[in-house]
C-alpha atoms as a PDB file:
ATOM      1  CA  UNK A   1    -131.271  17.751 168.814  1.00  0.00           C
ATOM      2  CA  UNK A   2    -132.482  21.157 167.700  1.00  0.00           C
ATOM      3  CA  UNK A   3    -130.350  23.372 165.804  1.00  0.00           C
ATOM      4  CA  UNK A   4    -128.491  25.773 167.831  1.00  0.00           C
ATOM      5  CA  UNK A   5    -127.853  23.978 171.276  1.00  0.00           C
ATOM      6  CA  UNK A   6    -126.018  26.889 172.720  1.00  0.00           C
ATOM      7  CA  UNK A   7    -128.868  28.899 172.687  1.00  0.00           C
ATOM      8  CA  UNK A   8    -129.954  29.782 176.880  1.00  0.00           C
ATOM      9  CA  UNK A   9    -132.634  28.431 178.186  1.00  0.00           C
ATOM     10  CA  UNK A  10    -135.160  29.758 180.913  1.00  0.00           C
ATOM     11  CA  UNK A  11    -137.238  28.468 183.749  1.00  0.00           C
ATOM     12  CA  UNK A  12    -139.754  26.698 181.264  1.00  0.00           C
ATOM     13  CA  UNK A  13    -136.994  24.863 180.289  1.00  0.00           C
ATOM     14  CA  UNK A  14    -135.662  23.762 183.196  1.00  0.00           C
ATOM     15  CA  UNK A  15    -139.031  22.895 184.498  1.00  0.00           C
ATOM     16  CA  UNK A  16    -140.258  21.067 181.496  1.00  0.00           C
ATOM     17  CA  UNK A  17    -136.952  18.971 181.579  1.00  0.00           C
ATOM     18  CA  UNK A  18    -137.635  18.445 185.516  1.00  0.00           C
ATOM     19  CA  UNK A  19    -140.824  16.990 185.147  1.00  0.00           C
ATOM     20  CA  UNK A  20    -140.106  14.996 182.554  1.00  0.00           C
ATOM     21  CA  UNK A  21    -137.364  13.406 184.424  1.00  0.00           C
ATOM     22  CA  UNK A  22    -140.270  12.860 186.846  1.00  0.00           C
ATOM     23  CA  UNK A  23    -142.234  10.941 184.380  1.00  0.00           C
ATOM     24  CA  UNK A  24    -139.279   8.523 183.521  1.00  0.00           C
ATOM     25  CA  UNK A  25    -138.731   8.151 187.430  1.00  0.00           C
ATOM     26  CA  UNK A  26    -141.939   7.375 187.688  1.00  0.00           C
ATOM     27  CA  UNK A  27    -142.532   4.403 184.891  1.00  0.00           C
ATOM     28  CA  UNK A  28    -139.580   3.303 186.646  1.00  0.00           C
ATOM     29  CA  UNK A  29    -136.261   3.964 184.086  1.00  0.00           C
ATOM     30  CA  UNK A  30    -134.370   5.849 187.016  1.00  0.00           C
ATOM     31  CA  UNK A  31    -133.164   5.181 190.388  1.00  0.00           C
ATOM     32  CA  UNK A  32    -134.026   7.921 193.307  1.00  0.00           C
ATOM     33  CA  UNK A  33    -130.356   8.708 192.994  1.00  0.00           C
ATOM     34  CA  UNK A  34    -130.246   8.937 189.187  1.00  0.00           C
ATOM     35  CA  UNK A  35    -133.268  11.207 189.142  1.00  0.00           C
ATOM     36  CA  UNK A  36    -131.823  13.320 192.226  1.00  0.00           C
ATOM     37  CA  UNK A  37    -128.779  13.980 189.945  1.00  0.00           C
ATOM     38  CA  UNK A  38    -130.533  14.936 186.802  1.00  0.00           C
ATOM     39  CA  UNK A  39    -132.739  17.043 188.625  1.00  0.00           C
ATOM     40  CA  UNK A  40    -130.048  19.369 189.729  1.00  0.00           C
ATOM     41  CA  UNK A  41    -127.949  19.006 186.563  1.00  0.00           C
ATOM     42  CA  UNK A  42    -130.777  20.541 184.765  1.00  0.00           C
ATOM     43  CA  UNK A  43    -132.077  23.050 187.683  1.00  0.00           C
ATOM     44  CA  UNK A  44    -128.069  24.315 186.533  1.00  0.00           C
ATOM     45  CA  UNK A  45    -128.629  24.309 182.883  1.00  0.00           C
ATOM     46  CA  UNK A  46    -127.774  27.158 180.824  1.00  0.00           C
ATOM     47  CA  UNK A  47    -128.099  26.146 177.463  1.00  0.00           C
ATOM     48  CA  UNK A  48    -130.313  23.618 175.575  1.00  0.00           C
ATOM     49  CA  UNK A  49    -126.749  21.371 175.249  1.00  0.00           C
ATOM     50  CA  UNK A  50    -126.680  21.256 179.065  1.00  0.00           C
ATOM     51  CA  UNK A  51    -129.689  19.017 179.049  1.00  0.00           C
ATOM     52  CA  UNK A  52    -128.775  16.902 176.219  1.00  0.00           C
ATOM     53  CA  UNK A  53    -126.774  14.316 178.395  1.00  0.00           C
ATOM     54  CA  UNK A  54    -129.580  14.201 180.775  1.00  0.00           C
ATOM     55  CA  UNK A  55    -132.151  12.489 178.120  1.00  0.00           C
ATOM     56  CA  UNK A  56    -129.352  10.653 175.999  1.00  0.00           C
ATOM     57  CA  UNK A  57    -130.312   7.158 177.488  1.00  0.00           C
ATOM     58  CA  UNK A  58    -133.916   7.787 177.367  1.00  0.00           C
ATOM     59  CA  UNK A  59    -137.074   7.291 175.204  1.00  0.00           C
ATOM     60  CA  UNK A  60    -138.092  11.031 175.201  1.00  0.00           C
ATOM     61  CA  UNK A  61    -136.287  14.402 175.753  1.00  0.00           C
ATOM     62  CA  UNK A  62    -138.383  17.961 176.272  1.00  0.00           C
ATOM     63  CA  UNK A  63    -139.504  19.153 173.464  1.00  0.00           C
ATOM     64  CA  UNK A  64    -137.644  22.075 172.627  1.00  0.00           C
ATOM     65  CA  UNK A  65    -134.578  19.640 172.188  1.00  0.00           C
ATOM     66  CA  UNK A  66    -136.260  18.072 169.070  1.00  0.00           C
ATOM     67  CA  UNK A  67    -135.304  18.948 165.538  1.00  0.00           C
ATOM     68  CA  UNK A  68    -137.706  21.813 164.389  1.00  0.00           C
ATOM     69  CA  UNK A  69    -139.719  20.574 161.040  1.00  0.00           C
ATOM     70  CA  UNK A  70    -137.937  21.996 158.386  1.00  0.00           C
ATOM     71  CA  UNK A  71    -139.971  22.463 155.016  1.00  0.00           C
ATOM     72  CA  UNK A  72    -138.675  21.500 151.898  1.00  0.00           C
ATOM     73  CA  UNK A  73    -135.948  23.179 149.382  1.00  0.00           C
ATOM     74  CA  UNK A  74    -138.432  24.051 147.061  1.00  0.00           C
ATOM     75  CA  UNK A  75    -140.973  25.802 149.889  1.00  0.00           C
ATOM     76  CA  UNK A  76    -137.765  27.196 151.367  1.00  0.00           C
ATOM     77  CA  UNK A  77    -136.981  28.551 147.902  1.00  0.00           C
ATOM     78  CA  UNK A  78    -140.792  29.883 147.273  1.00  0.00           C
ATOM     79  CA  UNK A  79    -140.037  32.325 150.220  1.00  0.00           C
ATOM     80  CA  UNK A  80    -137.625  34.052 148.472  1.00  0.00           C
ATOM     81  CA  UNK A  81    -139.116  34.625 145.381  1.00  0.00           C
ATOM     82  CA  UNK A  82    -141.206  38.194 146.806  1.00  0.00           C
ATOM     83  CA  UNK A  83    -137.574  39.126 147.526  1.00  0.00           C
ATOM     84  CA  UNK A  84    -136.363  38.902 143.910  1.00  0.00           C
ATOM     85  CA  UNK A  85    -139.588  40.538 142.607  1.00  0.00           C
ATOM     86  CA  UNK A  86    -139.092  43.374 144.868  1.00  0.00           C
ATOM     87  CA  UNK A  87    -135.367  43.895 143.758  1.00  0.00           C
ATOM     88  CA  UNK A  88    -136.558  43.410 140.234  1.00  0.00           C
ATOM     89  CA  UNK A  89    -139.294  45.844 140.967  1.00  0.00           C
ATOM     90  CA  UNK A  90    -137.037  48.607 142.414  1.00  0.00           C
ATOM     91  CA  UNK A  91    -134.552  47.892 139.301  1.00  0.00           C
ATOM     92  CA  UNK A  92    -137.376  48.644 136.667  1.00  0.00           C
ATOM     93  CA  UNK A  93    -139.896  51.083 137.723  1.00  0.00           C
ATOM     94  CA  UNK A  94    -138.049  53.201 140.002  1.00  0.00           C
ATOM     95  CA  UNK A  95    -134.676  53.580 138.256  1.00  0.00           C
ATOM     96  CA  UNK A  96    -133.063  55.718 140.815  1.00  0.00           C
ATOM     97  CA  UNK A  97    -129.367  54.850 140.836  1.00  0.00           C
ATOM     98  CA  UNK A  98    -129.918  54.092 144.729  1.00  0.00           C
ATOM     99  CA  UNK A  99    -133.243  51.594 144.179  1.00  0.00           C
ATOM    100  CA  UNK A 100    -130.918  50.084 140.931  1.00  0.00           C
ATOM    101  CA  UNK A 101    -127.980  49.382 143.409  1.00  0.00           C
ATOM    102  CA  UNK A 102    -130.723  47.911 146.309  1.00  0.00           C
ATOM    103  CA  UNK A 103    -132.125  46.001 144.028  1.00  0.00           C
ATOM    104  CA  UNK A 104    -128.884  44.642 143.185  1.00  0.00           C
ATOM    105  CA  UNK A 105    -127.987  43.873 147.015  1.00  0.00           C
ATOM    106  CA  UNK A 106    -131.322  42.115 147.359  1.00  0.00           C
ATOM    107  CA  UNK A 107    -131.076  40.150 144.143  1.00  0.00           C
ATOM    108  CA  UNK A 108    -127.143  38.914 144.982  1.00  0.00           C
ATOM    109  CA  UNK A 109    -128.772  38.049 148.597  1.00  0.00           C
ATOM    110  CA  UNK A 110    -131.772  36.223 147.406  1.00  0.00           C
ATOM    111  CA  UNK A 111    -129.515  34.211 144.990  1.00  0.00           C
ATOM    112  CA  UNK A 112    -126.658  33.684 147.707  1.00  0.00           C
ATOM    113  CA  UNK A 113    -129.442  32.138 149.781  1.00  0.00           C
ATOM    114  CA  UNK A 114    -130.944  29.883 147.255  1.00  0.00           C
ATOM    115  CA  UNK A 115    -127.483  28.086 146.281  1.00  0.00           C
ATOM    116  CA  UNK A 116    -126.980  27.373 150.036  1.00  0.00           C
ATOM    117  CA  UNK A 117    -130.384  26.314 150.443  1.00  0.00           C
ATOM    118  CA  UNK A 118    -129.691  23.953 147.329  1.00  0.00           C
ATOM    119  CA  UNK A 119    -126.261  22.800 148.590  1.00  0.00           C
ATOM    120  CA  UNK A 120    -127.159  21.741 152.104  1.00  0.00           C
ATOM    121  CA  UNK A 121    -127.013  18.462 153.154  1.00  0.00           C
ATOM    122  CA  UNK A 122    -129.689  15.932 153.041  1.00  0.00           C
ATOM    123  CA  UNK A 123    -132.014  18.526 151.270  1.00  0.00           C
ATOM    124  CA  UNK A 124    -134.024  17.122 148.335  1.00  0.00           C
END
C-alpha cells in the first residue's frame, strides 16, 4: 500500500477502483452481489485506506494504492548534497552574520535528513 493512505482521493480514484472491480467481475472472481457492494463502498471512499479492503482478496488493486519506487539511500543522499554546498557556499563567500547562521540551518537540516535517511528501515 502506498505511503500515506489517509491522503483523499478524487473521482479518478473512485473510477479507476470501479472499473477495476469490473475487470475482476468480469474474469469471474466476484459474485453480482460482491461487485454491487464494492462498487458503492468505493463510489463512498474518501481516502486511499477506504479502498484498501476492497482489493485485499484480489490479484490487483488501482494503481495509486501501490508502493511508489523509492530510490536508493545513496541516490536519496546525492539529492542533498546541492543543499550542503549551498550552506557551505553562503558560510564562505558571503560571510554576512545572517548567510553564516542560514547556512548553519541548512547544513543541521541537510545532516538531520541524511541520518534518518540512513536509519530507516529496510534501506541499504
Amino acid at each position: 500500500m502506498a505511503e500515506l493512505p489517509e491522503i483523499r482521493i478524487g473521482t479518478a480514484e473512485r473510477e479507476e477502483a470501479v472499473a477495476l472491480l469490473g475487470e475482476h467481475f468480469s474474469a469471474g472472481r466476484l459474485s453480482l452481489v460482491e461487485f454491487d457492494d464494492r462498487v458503492a463502498f468505493a463510489a463512498q471512499a474518501v481516502t486511499r485506506a477506504d479502498l484498501v479492503p476492497l482489493f485485499s482478496d484480489l490479484p490487483s488493486a488501482p494503481s495509486f494504492l501501490d508502493e511508489p519506487p523509492s530510490g536508493t539511500v545513496a541516490t536519496d543522499l546525492l539529492t542533498l548534497v546541492p543543499f550542503a554546498l549551498l550552506a557551505l557556499v553562503l558560510m564562505v563567500a558571503v560571510r554576512h552574520p545572517i548567510a553564516i547562521l542560514l547556512g548553519f540551518v541548512i547544513l543541521f537540516v541537510v545532516v538531520r535528513r541524511g541520518l534518518r535517511l540512513m536509519r530507516e528501515p529496510g534501506s541499504g
